[in-house]
PDB file of N, CA and C in Angstrom:
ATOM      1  N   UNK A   1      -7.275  13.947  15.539  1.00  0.00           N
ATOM      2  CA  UNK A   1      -6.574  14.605  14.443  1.00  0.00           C
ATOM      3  C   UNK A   1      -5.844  13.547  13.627  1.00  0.00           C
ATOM      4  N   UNK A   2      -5.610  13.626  12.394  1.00  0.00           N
ATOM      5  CA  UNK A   2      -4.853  12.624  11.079  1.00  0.00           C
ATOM      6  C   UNK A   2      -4.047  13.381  11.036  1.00  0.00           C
ATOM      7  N   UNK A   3      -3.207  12.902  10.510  1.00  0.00           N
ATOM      8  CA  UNK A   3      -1.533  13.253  10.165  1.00  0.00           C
ATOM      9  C   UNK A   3      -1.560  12.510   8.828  1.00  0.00           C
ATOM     10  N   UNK A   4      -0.611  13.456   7.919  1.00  0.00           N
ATOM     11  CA  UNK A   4      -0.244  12.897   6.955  1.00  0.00           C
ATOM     12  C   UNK A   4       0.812  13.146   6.108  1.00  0.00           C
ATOM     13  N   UNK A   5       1.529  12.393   5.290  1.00  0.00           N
ATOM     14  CA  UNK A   5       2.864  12.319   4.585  1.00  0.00           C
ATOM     15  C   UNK A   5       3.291  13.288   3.714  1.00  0.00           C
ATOM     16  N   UNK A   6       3.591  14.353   3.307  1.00  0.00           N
ATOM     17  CA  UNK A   6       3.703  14.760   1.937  1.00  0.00           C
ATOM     18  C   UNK A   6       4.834  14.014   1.413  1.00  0.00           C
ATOM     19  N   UNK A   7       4.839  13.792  -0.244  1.00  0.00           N
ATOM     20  CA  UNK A   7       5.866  12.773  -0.774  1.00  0.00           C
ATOM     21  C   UNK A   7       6.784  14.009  -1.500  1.00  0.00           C
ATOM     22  N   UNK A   8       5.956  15.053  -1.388  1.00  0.00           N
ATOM     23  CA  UNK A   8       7.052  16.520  -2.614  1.00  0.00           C
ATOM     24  C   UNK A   8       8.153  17.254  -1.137  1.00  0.00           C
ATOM     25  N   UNK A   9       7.403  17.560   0.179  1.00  0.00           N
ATOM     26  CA  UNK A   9       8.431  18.357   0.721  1.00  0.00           C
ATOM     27  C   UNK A   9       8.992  16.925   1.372  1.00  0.00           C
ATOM     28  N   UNK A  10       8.299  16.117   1.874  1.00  0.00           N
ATOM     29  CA  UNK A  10       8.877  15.557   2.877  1.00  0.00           C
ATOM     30  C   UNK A  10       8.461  15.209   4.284  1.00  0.00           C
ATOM     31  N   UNK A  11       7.462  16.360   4.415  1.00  0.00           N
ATOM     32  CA  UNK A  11       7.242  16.836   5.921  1.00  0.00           C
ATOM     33  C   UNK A  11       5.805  16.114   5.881  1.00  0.00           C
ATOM     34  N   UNK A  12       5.356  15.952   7.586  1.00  0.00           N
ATOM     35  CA  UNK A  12       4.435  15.568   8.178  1.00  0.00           C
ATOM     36  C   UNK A  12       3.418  17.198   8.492  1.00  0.00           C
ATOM     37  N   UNK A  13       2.154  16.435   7.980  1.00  0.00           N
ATOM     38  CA  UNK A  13       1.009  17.442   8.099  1.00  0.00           C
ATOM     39  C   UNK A  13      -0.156  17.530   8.457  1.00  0.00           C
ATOM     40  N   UNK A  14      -0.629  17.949   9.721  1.00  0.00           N
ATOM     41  CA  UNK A  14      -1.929  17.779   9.748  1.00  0.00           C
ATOM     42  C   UNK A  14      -2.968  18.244   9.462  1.00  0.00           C
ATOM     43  N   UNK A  15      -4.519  18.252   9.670  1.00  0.00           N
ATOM     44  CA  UNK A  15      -5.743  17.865   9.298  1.00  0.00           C
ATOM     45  C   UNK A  15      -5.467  19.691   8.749  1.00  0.00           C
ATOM     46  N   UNK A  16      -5.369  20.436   9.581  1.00  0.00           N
ATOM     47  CA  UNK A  16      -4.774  21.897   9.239  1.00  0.00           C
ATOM     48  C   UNK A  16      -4.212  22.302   8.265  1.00  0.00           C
ATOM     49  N   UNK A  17      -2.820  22.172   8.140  1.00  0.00           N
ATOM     50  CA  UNK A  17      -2.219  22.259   6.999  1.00  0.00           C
ATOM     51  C   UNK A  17      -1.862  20.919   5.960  1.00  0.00           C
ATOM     52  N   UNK A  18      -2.499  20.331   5.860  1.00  0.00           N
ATOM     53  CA  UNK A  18      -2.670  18.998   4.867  1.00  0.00           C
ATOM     54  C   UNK A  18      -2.608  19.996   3.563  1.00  0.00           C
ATOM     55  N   UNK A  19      -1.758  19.303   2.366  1.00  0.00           N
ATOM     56  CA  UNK A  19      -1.560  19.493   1.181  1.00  0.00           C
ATOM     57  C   UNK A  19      -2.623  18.627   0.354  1.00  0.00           C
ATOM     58  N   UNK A  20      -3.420  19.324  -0.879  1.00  0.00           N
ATOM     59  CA  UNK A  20      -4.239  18.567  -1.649  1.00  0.00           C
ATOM     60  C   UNK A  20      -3.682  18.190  -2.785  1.00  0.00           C
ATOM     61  N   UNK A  21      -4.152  16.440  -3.257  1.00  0.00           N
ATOM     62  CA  UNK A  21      -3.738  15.787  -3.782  1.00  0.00           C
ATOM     63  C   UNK A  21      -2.991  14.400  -3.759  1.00  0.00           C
ATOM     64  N   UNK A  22      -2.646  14.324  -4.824  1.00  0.00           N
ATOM     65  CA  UNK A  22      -2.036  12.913  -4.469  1.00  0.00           C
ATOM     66  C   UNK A  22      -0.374  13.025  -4.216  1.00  0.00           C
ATOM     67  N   UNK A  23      -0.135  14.362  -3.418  1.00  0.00           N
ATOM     68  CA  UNK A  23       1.384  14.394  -3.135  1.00  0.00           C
ATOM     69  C   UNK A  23       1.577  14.282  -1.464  1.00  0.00           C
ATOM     70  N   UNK A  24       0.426  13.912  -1.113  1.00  0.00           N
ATOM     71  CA  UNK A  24       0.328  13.034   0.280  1.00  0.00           C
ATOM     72  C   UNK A  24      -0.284  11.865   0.247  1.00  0.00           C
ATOM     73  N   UNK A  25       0.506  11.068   1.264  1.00  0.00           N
ATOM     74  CA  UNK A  25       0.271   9.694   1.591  1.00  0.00           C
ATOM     75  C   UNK A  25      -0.967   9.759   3.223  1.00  0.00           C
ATOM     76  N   UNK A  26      -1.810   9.201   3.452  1.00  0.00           N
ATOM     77  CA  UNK A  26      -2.601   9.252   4.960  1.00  0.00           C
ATOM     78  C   UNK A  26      -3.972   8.632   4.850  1.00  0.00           C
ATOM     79  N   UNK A  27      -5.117   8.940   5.888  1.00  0.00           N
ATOM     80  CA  UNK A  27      -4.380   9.393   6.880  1.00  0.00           C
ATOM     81  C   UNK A  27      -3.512   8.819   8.156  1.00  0.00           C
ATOM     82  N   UNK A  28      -2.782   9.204   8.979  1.00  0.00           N
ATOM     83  CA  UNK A  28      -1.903   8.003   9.942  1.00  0.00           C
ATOM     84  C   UNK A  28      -2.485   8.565  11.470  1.00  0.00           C
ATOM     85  N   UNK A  29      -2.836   7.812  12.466  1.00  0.00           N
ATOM     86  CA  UNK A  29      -3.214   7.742  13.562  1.00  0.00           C
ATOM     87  C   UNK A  29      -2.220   9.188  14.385  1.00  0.00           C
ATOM     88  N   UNK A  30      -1.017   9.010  14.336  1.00  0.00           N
ATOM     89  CA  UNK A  30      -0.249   9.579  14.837  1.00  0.00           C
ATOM     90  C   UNK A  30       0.818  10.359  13.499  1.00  0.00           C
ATOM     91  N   UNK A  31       1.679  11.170  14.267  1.00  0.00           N
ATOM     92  CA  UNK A  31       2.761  12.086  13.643  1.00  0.00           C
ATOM     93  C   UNK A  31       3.755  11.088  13.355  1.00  0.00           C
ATOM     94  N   UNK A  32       4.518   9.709  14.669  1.00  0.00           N
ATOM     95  CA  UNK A  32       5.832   8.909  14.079  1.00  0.00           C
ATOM     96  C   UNK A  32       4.857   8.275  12.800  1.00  0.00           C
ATOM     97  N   UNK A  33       3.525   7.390  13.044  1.00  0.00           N
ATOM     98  CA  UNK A  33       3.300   6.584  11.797  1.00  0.00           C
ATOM     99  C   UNK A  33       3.551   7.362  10.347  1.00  0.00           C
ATOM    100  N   UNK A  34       2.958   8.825  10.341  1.00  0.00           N
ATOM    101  CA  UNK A  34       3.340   9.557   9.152  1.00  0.00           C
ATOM    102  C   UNK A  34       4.325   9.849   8.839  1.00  0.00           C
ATOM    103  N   UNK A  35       5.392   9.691   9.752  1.00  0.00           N
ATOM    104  CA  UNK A  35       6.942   9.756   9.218  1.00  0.00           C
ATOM    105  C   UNK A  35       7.871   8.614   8.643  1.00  0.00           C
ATOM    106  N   UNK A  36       6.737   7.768   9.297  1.00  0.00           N
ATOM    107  CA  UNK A  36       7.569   6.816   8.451  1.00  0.00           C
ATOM    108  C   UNK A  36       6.694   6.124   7.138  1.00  0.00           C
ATOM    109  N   UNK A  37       5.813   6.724   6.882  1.00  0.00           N
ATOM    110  CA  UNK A  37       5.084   6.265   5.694  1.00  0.00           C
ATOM    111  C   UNK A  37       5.973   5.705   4.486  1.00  0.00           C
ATOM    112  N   UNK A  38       6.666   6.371   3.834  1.00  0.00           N
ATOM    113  CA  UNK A  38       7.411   5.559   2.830  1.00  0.00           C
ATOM    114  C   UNK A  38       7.814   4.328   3.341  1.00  0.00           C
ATOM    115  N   UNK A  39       8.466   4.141   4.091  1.00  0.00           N
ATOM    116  CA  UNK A  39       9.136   2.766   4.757  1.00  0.00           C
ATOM    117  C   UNK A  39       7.682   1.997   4.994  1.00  0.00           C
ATOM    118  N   UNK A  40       6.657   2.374   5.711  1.00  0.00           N
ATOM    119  CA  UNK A  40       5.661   0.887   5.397  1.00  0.00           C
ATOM    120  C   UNK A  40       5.202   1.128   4.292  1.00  0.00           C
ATOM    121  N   UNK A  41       5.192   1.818   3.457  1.00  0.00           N
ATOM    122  CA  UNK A  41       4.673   1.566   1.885  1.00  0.00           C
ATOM    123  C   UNK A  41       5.642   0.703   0.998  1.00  0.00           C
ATOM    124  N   UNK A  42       7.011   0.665   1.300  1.00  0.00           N
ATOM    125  CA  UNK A  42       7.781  -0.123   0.993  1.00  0.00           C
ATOM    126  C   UNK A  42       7.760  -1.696   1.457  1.00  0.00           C
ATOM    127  N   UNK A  43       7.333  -1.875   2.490  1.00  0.00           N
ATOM    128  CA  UNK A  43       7.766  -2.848   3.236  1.00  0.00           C
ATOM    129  C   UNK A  43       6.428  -3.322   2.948  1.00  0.00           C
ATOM    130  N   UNK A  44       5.072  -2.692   2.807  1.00  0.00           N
ATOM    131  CA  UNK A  44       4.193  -3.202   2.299  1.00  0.00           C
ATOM    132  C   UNK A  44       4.120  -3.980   1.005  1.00  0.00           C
ATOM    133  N   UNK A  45       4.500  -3.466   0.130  1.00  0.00           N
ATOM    134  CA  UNK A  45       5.039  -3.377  -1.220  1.00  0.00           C
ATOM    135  C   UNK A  45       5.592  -5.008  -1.434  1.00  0.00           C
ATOM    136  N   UNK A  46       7.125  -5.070  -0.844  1.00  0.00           N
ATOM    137  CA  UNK A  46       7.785  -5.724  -0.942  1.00  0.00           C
ATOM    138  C   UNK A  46       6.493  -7.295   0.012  1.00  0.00           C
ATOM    139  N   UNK A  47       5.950  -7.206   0.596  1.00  0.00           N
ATOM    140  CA  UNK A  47       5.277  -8.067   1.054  1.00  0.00           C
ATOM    141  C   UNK A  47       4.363  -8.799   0.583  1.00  0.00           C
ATOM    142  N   UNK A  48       3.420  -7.449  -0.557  1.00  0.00           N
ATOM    143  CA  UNK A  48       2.439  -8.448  -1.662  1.00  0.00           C
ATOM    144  C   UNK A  48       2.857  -8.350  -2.535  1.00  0.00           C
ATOM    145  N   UNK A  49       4.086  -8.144  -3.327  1.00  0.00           N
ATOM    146  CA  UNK A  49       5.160  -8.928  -4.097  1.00  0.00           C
ATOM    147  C   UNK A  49       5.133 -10.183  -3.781  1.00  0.00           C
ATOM    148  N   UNK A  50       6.009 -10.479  -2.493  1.00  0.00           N
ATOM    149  CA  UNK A  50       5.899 -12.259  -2.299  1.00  0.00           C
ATOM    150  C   UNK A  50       4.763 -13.112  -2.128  1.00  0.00           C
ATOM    151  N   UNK A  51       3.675 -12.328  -1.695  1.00  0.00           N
ATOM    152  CA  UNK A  51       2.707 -12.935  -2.451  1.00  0.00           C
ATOM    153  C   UNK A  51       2.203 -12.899  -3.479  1.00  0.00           C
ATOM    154  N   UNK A  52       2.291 -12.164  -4.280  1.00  0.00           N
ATOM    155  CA  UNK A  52       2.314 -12.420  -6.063  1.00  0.00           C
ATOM    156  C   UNK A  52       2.903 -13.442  -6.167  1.00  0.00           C
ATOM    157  N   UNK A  53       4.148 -13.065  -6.051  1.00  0.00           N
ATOM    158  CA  UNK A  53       4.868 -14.607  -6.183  1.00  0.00           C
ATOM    159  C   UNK A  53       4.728 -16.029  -5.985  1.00  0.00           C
ATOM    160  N   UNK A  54       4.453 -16.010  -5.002  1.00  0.00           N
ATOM    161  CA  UNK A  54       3.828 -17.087  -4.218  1.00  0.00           C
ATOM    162  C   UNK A  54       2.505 -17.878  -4.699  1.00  0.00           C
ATOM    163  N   UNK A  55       2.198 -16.860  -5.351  1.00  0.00           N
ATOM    164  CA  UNK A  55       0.335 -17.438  -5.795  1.00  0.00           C
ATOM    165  C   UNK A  55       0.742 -17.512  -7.354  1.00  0.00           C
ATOM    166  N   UNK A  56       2.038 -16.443  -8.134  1.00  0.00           N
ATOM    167  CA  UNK A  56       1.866 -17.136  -9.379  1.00  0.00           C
ATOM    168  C   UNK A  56       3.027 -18.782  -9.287  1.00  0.00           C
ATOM    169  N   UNK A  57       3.484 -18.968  -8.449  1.00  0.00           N
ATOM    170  CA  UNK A  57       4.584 -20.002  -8.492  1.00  0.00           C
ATOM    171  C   UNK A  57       3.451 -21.395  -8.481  1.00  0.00           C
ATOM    172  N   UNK A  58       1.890 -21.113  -8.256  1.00  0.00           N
ATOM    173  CA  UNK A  58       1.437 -22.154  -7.280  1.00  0.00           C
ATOM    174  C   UNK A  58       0.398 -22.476  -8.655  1.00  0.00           C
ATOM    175  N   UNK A  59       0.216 -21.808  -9.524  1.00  0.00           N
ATOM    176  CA  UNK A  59      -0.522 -21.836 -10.605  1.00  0.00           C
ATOM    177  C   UNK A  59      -1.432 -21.224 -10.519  1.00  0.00           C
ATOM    178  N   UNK A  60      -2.234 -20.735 -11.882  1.00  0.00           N
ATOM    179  CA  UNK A  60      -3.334 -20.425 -11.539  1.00  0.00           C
ATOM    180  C   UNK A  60      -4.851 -21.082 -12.156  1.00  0.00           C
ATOM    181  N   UNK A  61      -4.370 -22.613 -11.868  1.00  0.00           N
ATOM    182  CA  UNK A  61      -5.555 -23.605 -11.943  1.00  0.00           C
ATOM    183  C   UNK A  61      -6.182 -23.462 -10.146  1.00  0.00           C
ATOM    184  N   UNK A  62      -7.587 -23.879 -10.568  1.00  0.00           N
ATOM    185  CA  UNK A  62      -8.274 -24.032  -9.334  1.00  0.00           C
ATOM    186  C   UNK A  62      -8.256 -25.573  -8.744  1.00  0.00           C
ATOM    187  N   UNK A  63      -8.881 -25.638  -7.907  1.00  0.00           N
ATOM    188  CA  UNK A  63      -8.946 -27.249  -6.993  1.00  0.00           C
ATOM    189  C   UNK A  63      -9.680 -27.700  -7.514  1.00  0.00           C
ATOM    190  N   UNK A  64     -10.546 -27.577  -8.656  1.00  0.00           N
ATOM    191  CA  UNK A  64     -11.543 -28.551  -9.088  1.00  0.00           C
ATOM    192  C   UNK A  64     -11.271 -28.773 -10.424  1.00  0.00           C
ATOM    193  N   UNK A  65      -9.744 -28.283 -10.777  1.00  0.00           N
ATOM    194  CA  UNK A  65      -9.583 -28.382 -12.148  1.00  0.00           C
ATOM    195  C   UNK A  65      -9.679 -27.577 -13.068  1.00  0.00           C
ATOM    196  N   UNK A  66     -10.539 -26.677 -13.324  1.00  0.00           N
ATOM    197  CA  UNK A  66     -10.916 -25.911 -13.814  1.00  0.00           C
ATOM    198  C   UNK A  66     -10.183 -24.439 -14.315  1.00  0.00           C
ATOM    199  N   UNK A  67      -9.949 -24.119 -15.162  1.00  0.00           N
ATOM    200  CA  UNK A  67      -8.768 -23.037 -14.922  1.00  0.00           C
ATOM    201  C   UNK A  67      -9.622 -21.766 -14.904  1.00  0.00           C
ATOM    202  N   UNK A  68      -8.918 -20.639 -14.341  1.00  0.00           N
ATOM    203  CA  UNK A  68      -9.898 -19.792 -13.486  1.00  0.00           C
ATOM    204  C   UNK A  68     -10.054 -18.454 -14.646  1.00  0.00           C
ATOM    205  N   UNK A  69      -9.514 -18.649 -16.198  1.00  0.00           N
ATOM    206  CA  UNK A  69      -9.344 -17.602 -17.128  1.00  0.00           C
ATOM    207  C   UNK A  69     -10.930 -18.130 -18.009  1.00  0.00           C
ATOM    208  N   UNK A  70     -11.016 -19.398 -18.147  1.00  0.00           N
ATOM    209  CA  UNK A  70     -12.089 -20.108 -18.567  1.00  0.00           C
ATOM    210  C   UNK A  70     -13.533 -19.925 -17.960  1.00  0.00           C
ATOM    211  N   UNK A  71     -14.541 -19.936 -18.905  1.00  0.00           N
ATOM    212  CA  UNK A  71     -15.891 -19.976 -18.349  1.00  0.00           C
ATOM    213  C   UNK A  71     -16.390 -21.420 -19.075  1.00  0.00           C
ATOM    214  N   UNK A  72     -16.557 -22.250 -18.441  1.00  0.00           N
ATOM    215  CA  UNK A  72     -17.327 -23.646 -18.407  1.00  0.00           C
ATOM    216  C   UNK A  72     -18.627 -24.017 -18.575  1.00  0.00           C
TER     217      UNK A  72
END
């Protein structure tokens, strides 16, 4: 069985009463992973942020010189 988030009530739902649309987040292995869905969507979030960051701080030329917006 999947479990999954609704983001409108709040509540955890499964394969049964699952809400259609994009006002659930899933599906999650278990009932705690679906409860805490916002928090790893956040924490996800905040994670490939710093790698955005990270990759625009570093440039976005390639190793052979070449810049990667260019066709050669």
């Amino acid at each position: 069985m999947s479990y999954w988030y609704n983001v409108t009530s709040g509540q955890v739902e499964d394969d049964a009463s699952r809400s259609q649309g994009a006002q659930v987040m899933g599906p999650y292995e278990t009932r705690a992973e679906a409860a805490k869905a916002l928090y790893t969507a956040r924490e996800r979030t905040a994670k490939w942020d710093d790698e955005d960051r990270e990759w625009g701080a570093k440039g976005s030329s390639r190793a052979d010189g070449h810049d990667q917006d260019r066709e050669d």
